[in-house]
N, C-alpha and C. Protein backbone atom coordinates (compact mmCIF):
# COMPACT_ATOMS: atom_id res chain seq x y z
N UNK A 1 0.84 -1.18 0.00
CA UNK A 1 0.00 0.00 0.00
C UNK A 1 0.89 1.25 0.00
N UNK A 2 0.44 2.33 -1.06
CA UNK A 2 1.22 3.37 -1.03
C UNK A 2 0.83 4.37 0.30
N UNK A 3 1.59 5.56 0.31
CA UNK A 3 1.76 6.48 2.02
C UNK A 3 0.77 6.97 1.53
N UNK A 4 -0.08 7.81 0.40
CA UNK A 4 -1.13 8.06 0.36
C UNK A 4 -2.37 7.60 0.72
N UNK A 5 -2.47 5.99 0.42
CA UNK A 5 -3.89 5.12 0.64
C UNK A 5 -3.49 4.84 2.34
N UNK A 6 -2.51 4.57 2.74
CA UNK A 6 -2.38 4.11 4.06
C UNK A 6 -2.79 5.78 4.99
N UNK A 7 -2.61 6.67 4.63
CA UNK A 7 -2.88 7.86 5.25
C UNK A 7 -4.47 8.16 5.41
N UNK A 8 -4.86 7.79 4.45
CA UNK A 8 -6.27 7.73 3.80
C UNK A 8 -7.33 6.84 4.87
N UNK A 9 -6.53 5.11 4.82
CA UNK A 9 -7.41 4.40 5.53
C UNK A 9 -7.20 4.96 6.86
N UNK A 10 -6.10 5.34 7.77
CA UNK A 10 -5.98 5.62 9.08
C UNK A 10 -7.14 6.54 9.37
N UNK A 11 -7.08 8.11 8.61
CA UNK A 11 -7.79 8.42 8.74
C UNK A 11 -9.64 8.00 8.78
N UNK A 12 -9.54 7.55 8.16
CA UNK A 12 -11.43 7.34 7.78
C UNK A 12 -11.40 5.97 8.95
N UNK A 13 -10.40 5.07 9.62
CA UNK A 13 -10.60 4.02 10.57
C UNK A 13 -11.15 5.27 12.20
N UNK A 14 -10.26 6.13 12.04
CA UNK A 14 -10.48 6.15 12.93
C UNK A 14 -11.33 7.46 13.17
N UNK A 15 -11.94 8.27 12.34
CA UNK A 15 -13.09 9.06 11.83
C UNK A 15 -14.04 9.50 12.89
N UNK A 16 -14.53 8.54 13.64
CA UNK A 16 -15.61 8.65 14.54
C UNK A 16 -15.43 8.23 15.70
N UNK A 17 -13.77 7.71 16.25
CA UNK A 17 -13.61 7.64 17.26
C UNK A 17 -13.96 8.36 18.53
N UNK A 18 -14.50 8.00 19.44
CA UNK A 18 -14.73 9.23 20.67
C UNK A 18 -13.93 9.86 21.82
N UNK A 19 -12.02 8.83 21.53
CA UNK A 19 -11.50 9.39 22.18
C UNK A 19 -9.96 9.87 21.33
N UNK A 20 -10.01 9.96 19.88
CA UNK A 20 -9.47 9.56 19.29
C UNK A 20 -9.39 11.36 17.95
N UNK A 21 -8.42 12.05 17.82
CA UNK A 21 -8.88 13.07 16.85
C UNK A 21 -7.55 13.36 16.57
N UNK A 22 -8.02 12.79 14.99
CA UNK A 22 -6.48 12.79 14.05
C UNK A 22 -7.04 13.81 12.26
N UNK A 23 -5.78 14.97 11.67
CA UNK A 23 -5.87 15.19 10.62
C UNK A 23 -4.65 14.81 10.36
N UNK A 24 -4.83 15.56 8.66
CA UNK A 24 -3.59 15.28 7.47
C UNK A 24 -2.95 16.59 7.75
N UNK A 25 -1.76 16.75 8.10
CA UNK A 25 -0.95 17.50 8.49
C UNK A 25 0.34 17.64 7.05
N UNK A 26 -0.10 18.73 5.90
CA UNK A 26 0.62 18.50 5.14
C UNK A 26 1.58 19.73 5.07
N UNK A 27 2.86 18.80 4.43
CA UNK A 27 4.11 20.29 4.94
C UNK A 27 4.53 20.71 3.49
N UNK A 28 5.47 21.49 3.18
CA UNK A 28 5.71 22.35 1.79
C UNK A 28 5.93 23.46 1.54
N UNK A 29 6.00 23.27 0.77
CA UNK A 29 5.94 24.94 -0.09
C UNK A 29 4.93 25.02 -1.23
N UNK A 30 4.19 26.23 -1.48
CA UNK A 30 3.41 26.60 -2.47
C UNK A 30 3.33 28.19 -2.82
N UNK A 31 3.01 28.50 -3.99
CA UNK A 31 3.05 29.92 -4.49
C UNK A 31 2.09 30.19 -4.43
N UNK A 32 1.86 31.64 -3.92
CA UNK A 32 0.78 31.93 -3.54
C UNK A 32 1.09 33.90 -4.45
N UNK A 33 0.32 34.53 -4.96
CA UNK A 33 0.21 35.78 -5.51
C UNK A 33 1.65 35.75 -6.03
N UNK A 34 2.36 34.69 -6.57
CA UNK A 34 3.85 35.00 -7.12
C UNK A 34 5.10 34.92 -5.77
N UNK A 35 4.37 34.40 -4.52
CA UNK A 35 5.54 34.71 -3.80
C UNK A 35 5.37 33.51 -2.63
N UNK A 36 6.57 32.62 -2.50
CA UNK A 36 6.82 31.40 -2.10
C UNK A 36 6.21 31.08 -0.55
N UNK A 37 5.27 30.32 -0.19
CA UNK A 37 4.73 30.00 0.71
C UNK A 37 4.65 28.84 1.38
N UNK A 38 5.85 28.94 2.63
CA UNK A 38 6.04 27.49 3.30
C UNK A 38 5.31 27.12 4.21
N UNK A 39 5.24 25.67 4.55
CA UNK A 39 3.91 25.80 5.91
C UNK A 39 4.41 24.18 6.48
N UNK A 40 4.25 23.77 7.58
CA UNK A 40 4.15 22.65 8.44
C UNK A 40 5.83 23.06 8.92
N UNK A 41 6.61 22.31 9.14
CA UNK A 41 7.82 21.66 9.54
C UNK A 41 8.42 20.62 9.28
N UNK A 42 9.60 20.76 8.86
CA UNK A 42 10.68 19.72 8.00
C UNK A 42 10.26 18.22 9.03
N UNK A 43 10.07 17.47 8.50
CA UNK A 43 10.37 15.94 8.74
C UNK A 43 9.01 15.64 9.93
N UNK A 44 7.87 16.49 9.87
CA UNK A 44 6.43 16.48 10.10
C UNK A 44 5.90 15.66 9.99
N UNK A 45 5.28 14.23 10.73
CA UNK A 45 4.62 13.68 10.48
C UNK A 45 3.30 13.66 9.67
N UNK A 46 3.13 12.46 8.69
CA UNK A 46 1.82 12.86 7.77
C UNK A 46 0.37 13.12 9.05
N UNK A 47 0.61 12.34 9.94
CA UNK A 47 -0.81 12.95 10.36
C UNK A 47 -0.57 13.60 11.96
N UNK A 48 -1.37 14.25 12.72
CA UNK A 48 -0.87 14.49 13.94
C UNK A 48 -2.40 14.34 14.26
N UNK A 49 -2.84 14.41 15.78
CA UNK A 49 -4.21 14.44 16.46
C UNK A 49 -3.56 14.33 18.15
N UNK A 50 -4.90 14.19 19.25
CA UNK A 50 -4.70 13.92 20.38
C UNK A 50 -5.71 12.61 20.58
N UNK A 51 -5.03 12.24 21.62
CA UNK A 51 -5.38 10.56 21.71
C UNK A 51 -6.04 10.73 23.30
N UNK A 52 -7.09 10.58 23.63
CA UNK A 52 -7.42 10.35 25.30
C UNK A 52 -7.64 9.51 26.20
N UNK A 53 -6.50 8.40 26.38
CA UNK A 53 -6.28 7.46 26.43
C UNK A 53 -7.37 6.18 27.32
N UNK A 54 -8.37 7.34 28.24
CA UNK A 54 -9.60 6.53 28.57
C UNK A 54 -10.19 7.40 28.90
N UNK A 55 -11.74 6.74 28.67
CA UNK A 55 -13.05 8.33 29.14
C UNK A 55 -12.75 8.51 30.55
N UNK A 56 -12.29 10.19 30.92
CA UNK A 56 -13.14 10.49 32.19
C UNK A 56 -11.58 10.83 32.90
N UNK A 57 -10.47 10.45 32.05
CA UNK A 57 -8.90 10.78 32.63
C UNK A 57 -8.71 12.00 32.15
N UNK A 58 -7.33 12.06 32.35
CA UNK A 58 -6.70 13.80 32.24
C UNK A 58 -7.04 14.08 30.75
N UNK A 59 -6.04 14.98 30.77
CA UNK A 59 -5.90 15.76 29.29
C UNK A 59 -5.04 14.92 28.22
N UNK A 60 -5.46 14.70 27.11
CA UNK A 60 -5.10 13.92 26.27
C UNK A 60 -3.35 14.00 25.79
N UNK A 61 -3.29 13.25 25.18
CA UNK A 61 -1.72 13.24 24.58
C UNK A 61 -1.93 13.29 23.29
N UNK A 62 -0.54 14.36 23.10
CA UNK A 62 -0.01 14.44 21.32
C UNK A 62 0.27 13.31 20.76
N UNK A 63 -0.53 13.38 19.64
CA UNK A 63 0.26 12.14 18.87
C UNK A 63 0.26 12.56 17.40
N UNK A 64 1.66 11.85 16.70
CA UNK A 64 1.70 11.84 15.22
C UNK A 64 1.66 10.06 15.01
N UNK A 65 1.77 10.50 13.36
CA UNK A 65 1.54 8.80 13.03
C UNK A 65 2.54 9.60 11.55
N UNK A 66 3.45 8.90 11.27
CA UNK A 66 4.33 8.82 10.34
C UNK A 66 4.22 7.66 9.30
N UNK A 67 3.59 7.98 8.32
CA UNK A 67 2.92 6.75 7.07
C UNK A 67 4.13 6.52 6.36
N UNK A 68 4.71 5.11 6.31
CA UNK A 68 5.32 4.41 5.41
C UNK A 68 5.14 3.40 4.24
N UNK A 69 5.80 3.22 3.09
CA UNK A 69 5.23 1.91 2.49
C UNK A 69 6.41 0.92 3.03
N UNK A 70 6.44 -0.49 2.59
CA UNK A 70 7.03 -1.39 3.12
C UNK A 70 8.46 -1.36 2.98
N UNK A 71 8.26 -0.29 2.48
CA UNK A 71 10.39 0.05 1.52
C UNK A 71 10.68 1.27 2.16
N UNK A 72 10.00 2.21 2.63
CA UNK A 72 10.03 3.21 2.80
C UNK A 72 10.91 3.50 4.19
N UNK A 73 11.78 4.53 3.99
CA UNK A 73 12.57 4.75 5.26
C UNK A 73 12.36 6.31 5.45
N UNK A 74 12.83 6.80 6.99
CA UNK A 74 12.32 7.90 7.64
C UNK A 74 13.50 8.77 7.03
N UNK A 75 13.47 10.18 6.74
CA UNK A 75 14.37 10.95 6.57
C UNK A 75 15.09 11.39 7.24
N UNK A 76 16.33 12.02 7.41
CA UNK A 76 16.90 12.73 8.56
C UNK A 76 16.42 14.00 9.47
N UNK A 77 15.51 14.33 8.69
CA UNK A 77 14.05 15.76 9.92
C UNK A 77 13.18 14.38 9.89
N UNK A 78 12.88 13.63 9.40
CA UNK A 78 12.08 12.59 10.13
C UNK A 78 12.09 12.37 11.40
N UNK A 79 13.40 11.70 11.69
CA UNK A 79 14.06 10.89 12.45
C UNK A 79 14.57 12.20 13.81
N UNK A 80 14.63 13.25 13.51
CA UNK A 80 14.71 14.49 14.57
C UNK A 80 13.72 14.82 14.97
N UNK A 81 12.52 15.14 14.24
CA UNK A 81 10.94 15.02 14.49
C UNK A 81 10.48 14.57 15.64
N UNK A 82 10.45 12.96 15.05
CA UNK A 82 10.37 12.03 16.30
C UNK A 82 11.44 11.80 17.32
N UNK A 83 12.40 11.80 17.34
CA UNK A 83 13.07 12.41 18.43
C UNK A 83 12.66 13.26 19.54
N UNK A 84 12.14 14.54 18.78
CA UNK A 84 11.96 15.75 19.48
C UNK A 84 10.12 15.38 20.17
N UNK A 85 9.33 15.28 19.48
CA UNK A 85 8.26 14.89 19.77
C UNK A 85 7.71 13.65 20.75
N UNK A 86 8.91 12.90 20.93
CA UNK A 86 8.82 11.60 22.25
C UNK A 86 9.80 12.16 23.10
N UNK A 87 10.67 12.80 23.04
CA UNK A 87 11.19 13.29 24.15
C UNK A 87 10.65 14.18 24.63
N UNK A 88 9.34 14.71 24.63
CA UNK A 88 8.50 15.29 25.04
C UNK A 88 7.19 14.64 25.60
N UNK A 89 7.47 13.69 25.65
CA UNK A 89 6.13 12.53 26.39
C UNK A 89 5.07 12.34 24.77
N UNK A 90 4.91 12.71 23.56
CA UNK A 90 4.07 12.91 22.60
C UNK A 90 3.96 11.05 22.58
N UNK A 91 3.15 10.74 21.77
CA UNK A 91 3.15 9.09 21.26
C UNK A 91 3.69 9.51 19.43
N UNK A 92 4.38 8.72 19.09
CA UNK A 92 4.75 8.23 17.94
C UNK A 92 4.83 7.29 16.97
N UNK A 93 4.19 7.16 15.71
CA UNK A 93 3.91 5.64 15.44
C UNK A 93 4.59 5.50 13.74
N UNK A 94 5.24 5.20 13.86
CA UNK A 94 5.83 4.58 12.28
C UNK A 94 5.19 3.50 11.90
N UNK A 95 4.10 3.97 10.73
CA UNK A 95 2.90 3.11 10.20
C UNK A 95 3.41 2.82 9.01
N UNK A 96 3.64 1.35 8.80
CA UNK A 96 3.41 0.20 7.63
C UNK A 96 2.13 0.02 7.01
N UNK A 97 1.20 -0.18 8.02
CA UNK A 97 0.07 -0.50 7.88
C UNK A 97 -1.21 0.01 8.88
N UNK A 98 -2.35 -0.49 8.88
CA UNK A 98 -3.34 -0.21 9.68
C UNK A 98 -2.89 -1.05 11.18
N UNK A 99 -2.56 -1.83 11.29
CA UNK A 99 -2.34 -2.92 12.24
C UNK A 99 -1.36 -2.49 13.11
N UNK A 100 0.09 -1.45 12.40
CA UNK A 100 0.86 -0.75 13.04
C UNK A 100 0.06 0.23 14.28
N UNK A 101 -0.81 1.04 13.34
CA UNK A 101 -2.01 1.91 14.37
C UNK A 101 -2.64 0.98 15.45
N UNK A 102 -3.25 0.37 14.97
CA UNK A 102 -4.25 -0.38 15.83
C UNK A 102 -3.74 -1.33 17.23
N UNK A 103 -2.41 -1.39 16.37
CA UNK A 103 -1.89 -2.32 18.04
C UNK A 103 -1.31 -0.96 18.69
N UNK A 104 -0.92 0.19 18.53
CA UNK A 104 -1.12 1.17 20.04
C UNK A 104 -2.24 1.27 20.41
N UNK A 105 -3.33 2.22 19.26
CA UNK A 105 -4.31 3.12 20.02
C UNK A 105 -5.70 2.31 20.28
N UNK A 106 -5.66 0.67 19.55
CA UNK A 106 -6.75 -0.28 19.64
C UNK A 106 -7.41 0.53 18.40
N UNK A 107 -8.86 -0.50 18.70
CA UNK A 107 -9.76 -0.23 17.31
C UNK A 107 -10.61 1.21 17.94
């Protein structure tokens, strides 16, 4: 499965979750009136949300989910990203697949 369709299913799996709120977090550059327009952060996970790990506990935790295909390796702002983002208590998930997701945050 390509990082597009796997980004795709995560999202729509977990859509209506009730403790569970994830978007597409996309990074770049684009032109905008002729004049160069950057946005997200180098080595940004494809998706980010907060996770609340059971009804009725504290305040939720950051989480990204970093979409891979089966060949696919993390970049060097990847790999600082997540670094920086778990050394901060965040959750982090280098996704192969749906099953990668599902065995942290469950169905």
């Amino acid at each position: 499965m390509n990082e597009t369709a796997l980004v795709r299913r995560i999202l729509n799996h977990y859509d209506k979750h009730p403790r569970i709120f994830l978007w597409r977090q996309n990074t770049g550059m684009a032109v905008m009136h002729g004049r160069p327009v950057f946005f997200g952060l180098p080595g940004q996970a494809d998706i980010s949300g907060v996770w609340r790990i059971s009804l009725g506990s504290g305040p939720g935790r950051a989480l990204f989910i970093e979409c891979k295909s089966l060949r696919g390796t993390q970049s060097a702002d990847q790999l600082r990203f997540e670094a920086s983002v778990t050394r901060l208590g965040a959750i982090y998930i280098l996704a192969r697949s749906l099953a990668d997701v599902t065995t942290v945050l469950g169905d």
